[in-house]
PDB file of N, CA and C in Angstrom:
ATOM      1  N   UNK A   1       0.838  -1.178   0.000  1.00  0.00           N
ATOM      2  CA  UNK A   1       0.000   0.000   0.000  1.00  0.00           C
ATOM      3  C   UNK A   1       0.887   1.246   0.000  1.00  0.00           C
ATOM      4  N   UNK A   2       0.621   2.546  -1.067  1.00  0.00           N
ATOM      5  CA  UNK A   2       1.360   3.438  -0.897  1.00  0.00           C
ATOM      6  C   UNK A   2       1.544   4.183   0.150  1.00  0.00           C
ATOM      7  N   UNK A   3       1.928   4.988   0.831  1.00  0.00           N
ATOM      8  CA  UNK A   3       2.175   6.124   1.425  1.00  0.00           C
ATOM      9  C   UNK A   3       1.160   7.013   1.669  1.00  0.00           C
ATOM     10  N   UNK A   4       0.691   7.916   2.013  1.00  0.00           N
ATOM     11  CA  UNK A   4       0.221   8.998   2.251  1.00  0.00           C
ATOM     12  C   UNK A   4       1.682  10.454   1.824  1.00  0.00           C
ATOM     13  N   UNK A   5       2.696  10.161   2.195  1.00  0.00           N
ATOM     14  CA  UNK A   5       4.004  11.077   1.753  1.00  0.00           C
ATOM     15  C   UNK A   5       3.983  10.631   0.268  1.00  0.00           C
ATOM     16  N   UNK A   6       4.497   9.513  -0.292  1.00  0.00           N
ATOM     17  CA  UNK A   6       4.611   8.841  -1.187  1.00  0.00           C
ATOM     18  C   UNK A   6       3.187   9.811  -2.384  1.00  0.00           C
ATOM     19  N   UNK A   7       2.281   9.280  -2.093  1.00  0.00           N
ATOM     20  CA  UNK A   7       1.041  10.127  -3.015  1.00  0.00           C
ATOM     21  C   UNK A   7       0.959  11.787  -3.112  1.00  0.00           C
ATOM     22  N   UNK A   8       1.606  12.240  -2.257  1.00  0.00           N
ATOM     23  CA  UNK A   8       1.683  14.076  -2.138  1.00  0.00           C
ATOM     24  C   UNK A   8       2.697  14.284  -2.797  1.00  0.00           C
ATOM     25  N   UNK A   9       4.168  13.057  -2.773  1.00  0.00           N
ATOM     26  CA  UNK A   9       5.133  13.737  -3.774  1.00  0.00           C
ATOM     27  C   UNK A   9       4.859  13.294  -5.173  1.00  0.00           C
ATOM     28  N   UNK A  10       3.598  12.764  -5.943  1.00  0.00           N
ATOM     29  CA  UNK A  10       3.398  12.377  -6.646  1.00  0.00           C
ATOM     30  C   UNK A  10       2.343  13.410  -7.429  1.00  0.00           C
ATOM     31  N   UNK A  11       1.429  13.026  -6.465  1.00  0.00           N
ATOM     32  CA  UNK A  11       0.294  14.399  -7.073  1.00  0.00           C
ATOM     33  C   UNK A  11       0.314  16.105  -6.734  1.00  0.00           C
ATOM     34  N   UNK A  12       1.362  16.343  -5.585  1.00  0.00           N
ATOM     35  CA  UNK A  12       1.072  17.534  -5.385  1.00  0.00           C
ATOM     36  C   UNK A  12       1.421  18.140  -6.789  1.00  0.00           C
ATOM     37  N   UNK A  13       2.786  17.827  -7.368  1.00  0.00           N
ATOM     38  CA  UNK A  13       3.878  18.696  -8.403  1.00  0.00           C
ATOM     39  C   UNK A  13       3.165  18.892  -9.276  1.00  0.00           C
ATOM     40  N   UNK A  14       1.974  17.830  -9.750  1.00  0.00           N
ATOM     41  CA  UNK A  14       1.242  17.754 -10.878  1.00  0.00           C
ATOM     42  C   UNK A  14       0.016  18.573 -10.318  1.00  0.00           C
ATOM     43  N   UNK A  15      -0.673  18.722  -9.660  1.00  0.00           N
ATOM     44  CA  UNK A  15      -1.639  19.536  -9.022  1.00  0.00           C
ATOM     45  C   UNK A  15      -0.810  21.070  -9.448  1.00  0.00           C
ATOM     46  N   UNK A  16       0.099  21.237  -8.895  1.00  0.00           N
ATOM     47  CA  UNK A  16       1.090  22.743  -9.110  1.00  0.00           C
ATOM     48  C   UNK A  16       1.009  22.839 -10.359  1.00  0.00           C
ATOM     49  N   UNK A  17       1.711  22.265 -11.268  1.00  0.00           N
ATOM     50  CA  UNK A  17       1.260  22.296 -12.634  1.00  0.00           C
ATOM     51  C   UNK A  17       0.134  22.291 -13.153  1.00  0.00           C
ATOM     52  N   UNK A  18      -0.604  21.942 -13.473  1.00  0.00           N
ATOM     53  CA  UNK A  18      -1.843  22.178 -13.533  1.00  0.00           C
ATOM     54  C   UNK A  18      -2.561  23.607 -13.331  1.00  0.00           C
ATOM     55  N   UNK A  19      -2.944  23.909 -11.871  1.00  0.00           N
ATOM     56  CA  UNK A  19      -2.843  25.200 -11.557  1.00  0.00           C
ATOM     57  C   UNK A  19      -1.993  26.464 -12.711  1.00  0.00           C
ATOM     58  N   UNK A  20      -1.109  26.096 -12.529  1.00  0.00           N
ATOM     59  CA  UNK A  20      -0.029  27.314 -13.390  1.00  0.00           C
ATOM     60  C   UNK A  20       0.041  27.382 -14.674  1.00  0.00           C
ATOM     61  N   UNK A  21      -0.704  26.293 -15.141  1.00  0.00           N
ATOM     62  CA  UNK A  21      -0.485  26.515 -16.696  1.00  0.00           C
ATOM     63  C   UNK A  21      -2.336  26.897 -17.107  1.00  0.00           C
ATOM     64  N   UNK A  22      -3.437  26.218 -16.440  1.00  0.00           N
ATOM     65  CA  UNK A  22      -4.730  26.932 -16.536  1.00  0.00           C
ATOM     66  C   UNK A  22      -4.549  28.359 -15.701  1.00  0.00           C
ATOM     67  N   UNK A  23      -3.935  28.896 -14.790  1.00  0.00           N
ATOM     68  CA  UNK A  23      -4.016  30.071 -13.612  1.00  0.00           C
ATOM     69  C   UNK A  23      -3.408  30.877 -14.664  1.00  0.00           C
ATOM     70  N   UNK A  24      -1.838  30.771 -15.470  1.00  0.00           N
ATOM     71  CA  UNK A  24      -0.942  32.021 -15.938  1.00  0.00           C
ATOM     72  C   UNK A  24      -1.917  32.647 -16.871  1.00  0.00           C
ATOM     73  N   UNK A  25      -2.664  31.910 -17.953  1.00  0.00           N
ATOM     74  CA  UNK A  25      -3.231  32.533 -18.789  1.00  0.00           C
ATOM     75  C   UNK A  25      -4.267  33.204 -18.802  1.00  0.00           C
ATOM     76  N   UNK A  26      -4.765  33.109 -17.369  1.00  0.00           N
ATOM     77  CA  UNK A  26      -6.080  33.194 -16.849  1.00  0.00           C
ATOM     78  C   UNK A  26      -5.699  34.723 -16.584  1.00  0.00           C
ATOM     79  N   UNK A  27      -4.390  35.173 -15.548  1.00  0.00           N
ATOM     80  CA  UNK A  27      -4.210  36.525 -15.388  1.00  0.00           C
ATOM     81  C   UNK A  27      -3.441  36.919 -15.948  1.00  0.00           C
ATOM     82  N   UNK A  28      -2.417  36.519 -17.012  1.00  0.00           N
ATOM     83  CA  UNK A  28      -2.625  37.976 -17.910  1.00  0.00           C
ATOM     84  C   UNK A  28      -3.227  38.168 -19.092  1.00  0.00           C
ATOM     85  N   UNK A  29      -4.175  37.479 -19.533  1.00  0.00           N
ATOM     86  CA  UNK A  29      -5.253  38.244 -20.302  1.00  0.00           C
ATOM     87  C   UNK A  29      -6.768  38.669 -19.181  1.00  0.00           C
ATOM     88  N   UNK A  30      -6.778  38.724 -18.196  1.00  0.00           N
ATOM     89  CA  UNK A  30      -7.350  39.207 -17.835  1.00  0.00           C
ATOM     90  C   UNK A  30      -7.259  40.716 -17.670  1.00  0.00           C
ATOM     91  N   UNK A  31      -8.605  41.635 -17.373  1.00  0.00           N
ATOM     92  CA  UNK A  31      -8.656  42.961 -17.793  1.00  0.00           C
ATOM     93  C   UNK A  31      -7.249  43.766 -16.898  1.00  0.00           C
ATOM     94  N   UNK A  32      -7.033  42.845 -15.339  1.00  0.00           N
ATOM     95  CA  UNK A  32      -5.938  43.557 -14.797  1.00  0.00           C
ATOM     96  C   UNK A  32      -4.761  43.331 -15.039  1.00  0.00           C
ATOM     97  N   UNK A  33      -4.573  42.222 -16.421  1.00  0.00           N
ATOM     98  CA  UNK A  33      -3.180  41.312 -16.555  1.00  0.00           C
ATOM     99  C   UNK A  33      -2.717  42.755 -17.816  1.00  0.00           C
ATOM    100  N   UNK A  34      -2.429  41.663 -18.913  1.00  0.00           N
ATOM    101  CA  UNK A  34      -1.555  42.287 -20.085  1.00  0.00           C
ATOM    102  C   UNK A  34      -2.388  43.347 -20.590  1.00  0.00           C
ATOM    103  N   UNK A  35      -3.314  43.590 -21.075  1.00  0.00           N
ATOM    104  CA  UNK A  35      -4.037  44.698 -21.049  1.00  0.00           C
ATOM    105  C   UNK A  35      -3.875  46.137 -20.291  1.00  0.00           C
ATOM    106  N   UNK A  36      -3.894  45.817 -19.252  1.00  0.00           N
ATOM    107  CA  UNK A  36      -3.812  46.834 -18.319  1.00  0.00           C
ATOM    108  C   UNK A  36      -2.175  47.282 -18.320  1.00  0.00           C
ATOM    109  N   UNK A  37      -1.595  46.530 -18.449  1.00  0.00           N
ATOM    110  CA  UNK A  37       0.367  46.581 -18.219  1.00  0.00           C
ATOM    111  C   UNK A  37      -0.044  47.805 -19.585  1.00  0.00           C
ATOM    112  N   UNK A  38      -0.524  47.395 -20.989  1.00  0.00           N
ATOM    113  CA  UNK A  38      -0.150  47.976 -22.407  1.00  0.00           C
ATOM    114  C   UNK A  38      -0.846  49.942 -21.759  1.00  0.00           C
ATOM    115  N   UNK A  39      -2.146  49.693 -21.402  1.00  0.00           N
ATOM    116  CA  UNK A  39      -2.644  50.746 -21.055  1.00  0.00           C
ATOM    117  C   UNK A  39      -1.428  51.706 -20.349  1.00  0.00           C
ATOM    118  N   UNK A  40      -1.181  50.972 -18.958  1.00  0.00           N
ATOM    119  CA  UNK A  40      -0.245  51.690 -17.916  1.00  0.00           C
ATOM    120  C   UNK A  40       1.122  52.148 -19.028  1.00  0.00           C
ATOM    121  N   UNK A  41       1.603  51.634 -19.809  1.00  0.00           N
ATOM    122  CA  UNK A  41       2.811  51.749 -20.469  1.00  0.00           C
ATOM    123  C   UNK A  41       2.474  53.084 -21.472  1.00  0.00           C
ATOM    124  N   UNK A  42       1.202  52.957 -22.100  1.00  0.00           N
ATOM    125  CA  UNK A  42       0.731  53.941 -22.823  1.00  0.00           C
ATOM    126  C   UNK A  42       0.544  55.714 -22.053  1.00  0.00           C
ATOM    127  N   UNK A  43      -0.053  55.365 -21.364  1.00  0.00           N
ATOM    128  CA  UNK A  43       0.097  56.318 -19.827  1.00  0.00           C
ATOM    129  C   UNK A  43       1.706  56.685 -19.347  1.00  0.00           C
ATOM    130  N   UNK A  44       2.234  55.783 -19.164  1.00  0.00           N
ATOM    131  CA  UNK A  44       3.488  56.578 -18.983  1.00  0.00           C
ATOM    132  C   UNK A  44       4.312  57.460 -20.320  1.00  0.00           C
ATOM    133  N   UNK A  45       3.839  56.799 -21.549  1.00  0.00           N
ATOM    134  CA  UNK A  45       5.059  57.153 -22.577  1.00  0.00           C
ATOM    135  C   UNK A  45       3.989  58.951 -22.674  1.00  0.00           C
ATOM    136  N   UNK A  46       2.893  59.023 -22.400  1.00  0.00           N
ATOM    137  CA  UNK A  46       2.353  60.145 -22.156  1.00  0.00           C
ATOM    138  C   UNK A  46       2.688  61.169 -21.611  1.00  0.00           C
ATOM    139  N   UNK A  47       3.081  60.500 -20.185  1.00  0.00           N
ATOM    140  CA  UNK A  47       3.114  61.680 -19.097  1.00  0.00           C
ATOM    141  C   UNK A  47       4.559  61.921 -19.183  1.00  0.00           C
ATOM    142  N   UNK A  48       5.719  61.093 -20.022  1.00  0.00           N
ATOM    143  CA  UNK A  48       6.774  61.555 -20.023  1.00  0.00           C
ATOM    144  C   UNK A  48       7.242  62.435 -21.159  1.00  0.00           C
ATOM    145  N   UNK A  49       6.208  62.527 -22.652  1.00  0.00           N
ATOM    146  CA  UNK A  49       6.408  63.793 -23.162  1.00  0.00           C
ATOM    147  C   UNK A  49       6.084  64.462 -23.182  1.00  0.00           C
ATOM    148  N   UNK A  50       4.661  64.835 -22.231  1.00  0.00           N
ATOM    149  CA  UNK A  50       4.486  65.941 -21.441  1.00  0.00           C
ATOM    150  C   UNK A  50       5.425  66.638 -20.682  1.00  0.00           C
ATOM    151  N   UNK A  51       6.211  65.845 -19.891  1.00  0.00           N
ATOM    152  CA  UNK A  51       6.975  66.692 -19.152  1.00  0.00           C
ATOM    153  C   UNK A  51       7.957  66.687 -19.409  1.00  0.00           C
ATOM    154  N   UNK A  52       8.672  66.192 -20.830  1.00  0.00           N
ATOM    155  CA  UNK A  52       9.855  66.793 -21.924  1.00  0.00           C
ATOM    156  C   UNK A  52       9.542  68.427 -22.037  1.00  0.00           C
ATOM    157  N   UNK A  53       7.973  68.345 -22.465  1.00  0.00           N
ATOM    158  CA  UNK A  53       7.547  69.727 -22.819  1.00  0.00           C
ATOM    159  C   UNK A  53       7.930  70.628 -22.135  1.00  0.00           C
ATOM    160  N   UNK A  54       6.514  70.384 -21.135  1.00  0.00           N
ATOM    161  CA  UNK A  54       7.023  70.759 -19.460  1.00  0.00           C
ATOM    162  C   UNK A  54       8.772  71.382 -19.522  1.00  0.00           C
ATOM    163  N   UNK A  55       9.239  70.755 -19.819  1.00  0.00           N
ATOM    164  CA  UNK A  55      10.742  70.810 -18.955  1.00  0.00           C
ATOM    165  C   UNK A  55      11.177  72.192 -20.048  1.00  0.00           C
ATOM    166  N   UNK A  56      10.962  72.258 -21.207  1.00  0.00           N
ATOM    167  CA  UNK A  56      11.070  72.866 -22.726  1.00  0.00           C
ATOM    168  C   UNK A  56      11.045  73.733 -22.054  1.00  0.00           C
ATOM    169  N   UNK A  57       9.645  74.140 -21.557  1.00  0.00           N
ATOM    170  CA  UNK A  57       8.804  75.428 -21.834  1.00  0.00           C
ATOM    171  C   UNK A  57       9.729  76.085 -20.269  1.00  0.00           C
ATOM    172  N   UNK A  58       9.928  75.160 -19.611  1.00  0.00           N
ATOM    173  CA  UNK A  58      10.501  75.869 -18.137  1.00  0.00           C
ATOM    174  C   UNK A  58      11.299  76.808 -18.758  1.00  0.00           C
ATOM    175  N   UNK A  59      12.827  75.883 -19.596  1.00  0.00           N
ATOM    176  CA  UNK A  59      13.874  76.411 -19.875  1.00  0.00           C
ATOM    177  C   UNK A  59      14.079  77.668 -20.882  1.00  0.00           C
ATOM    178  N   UNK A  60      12.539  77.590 -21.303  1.00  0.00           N
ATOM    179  CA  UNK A  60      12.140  78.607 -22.505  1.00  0.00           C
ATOM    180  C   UNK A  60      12.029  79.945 -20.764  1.00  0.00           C
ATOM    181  N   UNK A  61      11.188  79.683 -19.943  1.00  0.00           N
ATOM    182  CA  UNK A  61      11.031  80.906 -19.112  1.00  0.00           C
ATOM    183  C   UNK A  61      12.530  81.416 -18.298  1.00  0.00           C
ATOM    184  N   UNK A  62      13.138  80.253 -18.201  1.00  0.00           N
ATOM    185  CA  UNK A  62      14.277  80.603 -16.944  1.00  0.00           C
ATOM    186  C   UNK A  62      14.999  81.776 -18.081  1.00  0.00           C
ATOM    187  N   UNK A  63      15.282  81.077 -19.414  1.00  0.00           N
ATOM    188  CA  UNK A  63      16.078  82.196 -19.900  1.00  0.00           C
ATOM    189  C   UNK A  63      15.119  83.582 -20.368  1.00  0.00           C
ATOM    190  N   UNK A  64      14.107  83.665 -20.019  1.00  0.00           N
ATOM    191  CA  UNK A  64      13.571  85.122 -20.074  1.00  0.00           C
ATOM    192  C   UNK A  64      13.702  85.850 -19.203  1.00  0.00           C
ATOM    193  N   UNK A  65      13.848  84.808 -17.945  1.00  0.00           N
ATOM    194  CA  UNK A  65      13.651  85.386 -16.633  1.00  0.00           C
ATOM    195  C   UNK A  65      15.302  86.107 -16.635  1.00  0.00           C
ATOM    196  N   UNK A  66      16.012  85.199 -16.896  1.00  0.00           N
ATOM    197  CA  UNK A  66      17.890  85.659 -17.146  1.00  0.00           C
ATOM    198  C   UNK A  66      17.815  86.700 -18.060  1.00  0.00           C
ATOM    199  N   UNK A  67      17.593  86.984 -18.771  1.00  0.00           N
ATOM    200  CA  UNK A  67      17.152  88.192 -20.000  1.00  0.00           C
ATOM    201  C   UNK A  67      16.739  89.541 -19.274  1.00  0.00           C
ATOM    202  N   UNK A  68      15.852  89.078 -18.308  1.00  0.00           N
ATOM    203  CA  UNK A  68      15.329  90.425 -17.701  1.00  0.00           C
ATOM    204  C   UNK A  68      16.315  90.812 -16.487  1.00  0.00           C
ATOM    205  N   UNK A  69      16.955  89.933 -16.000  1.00  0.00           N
ATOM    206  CA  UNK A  69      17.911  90.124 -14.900  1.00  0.00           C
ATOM    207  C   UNK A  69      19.421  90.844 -15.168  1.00  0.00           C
ATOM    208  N   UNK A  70      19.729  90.293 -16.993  1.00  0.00           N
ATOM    209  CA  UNK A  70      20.864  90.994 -17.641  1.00  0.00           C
ATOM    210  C   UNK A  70      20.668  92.532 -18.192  1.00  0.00           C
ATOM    211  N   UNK A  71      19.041  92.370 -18.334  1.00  0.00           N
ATOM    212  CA  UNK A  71      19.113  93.259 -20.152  1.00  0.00           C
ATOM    213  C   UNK A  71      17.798  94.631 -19.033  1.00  0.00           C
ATOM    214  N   UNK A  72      18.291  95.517 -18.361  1.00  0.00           N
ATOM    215  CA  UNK A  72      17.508  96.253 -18.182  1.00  0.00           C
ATOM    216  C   UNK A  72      16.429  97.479 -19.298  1.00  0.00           C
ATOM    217  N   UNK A  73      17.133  97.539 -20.680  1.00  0.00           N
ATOM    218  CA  UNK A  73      16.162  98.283 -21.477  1.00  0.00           C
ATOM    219  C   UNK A  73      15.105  96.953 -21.458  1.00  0.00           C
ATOM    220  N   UNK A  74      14.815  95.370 -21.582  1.00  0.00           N
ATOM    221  CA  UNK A  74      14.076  95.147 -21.443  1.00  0.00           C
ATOM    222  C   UNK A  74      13.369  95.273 -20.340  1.00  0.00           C
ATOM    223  N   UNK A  75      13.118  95.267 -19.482  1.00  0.00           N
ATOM    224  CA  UNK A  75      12.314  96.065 -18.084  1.00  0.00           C
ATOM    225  C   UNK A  75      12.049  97.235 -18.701  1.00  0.00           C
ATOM    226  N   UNK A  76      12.683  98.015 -18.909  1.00  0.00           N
ATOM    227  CA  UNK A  76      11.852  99.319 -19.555  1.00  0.00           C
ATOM    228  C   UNK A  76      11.061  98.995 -20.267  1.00  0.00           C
ATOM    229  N   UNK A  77      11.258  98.071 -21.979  1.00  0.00           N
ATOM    230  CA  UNK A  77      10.163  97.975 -22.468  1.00  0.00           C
ATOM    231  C   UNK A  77       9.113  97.466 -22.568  1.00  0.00           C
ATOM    232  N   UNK A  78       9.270  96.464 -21.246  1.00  0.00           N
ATOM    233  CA  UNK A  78       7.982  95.687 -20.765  1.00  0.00           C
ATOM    234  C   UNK A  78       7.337  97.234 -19.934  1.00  0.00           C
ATOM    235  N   UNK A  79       7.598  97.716 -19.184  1.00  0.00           N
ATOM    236  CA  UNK A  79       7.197  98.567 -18.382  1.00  0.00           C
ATOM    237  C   UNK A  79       6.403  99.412 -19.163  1.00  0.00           C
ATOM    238  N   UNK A  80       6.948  99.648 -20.531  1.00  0.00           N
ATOM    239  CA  UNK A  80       6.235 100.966 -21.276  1.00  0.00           C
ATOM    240  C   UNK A  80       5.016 100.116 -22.292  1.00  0.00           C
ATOM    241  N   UNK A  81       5.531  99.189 -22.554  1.00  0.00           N
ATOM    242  CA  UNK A  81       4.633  98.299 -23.168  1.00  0.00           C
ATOM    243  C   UNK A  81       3.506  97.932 -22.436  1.00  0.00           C
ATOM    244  N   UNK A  82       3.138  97.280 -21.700  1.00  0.00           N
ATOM    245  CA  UNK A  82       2.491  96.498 -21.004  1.00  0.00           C
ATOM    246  C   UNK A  82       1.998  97.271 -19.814  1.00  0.00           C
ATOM    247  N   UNK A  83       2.312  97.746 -19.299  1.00  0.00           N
ATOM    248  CA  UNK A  83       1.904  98.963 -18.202  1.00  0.00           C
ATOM    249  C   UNK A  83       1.564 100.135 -17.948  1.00  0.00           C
ATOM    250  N   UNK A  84       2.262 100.911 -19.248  1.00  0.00           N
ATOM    251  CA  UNK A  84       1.816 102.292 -19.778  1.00  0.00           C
ATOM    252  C   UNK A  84       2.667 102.997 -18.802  1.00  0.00           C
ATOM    253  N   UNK A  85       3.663 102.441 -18.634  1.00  0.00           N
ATOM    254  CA  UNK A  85       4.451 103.756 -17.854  1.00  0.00           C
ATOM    255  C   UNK A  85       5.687 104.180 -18.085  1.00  0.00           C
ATOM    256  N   UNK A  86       5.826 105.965 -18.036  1.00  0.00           N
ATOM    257  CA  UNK A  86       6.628 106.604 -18.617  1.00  0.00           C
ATOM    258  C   UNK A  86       7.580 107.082 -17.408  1.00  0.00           C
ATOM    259  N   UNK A  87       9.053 108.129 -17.931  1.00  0.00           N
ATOM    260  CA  UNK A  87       9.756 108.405 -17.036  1.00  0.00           C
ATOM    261  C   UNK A  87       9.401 109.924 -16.571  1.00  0.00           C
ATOM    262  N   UNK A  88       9.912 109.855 -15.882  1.00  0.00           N
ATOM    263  CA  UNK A  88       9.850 111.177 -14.999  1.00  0.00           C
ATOM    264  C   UNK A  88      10.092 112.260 -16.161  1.00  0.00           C
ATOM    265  N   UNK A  89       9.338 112.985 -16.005  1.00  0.00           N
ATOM    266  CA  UNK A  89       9.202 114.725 -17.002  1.00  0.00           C
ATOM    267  C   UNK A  89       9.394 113.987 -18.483  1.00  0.00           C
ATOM    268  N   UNK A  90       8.842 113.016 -18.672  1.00  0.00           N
ATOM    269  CA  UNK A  90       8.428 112.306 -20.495  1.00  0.00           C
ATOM    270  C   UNK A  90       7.010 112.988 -20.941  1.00  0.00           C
ATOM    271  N   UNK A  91       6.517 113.638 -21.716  1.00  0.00           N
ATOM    272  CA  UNK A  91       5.252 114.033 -21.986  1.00  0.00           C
ATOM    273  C   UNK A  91       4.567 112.659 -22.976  1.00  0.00           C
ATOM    274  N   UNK A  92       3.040 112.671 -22.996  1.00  0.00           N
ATOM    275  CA  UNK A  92       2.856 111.836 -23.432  1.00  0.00           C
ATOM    276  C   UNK A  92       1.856 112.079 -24.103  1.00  0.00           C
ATOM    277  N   UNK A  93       2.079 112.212 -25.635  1.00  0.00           N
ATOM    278  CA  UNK A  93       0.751 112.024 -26.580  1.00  0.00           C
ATOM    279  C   UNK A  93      -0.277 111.225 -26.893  1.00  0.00           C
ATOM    280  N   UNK A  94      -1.251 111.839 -26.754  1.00  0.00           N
ATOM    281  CA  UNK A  94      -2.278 110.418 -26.774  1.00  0.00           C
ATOM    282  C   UNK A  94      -3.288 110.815 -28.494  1.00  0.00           C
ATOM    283  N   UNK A  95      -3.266 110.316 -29.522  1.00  0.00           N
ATOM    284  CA  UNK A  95      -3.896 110.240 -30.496  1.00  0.00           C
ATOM    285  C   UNK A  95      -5.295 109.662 -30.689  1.00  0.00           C
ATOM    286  N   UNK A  96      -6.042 109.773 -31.227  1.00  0.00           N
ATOM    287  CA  UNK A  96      -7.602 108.949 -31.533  1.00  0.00           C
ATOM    288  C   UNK A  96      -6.929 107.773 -32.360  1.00  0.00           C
ATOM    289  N   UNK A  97      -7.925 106.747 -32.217  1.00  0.00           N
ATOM    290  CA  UNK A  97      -7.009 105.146 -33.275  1.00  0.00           C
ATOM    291  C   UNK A  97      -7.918 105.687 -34.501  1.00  0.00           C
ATOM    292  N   UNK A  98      -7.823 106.022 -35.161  1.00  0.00           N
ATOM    293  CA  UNK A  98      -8.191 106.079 -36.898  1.00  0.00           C
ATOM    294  C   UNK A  98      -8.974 105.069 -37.525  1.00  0.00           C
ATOM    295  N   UNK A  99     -10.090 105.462 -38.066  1.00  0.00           N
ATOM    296  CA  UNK A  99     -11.305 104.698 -38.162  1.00  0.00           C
ATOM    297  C   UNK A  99     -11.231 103.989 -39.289  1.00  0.00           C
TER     298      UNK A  99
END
């Protein structure tokens, strides 16, 4: 008569197998398996040339910001541009806009 040990090292390995070869395919085509990995991967290759951009557009401001810190006639001509303001004893003509 066999074992009781004898029959577990016999059927468990094959029980394990079993399991793992109906179980693997089971989760990753399931909606949270390979599917979801392609989604998440799609999502990242997203959010990382966004923030290539992101990073672009920073380096596009830092050097304006350096521009205005070197180049004081620009401060003036943002100032006169954008703000309407003149220097001390400057007179200032004001015209009708032409129809």
């Amino acid at each position: 008569m066999p074992s009781v040990g004898s029959f577990f090292e016999r059927v468990l390995p094959i029980g394990i197998l079993v399991v793992a070869v109906v179980g693997a395919p089971v989760l990753i085509f399931a909606p949270q398996g390979l599917p979801r990995l392609r989604q998440l991967s799609h999502e990242l290759d997203l959010v990382q040339a966004e923030n290539r951009e992101l990073g672009r557009h920073i380096e596009r401001l830092r050097g304006g910001v350096q521009h205005l810190r070197d180049d004081p006639s620009a401060v003036e001509r943002i100032a006169r541009d954008e703000l309407g303001l003149v220097r001390k004893g400057e007179v200032v003509f004001q015209f009708p806009r032409g129809r």
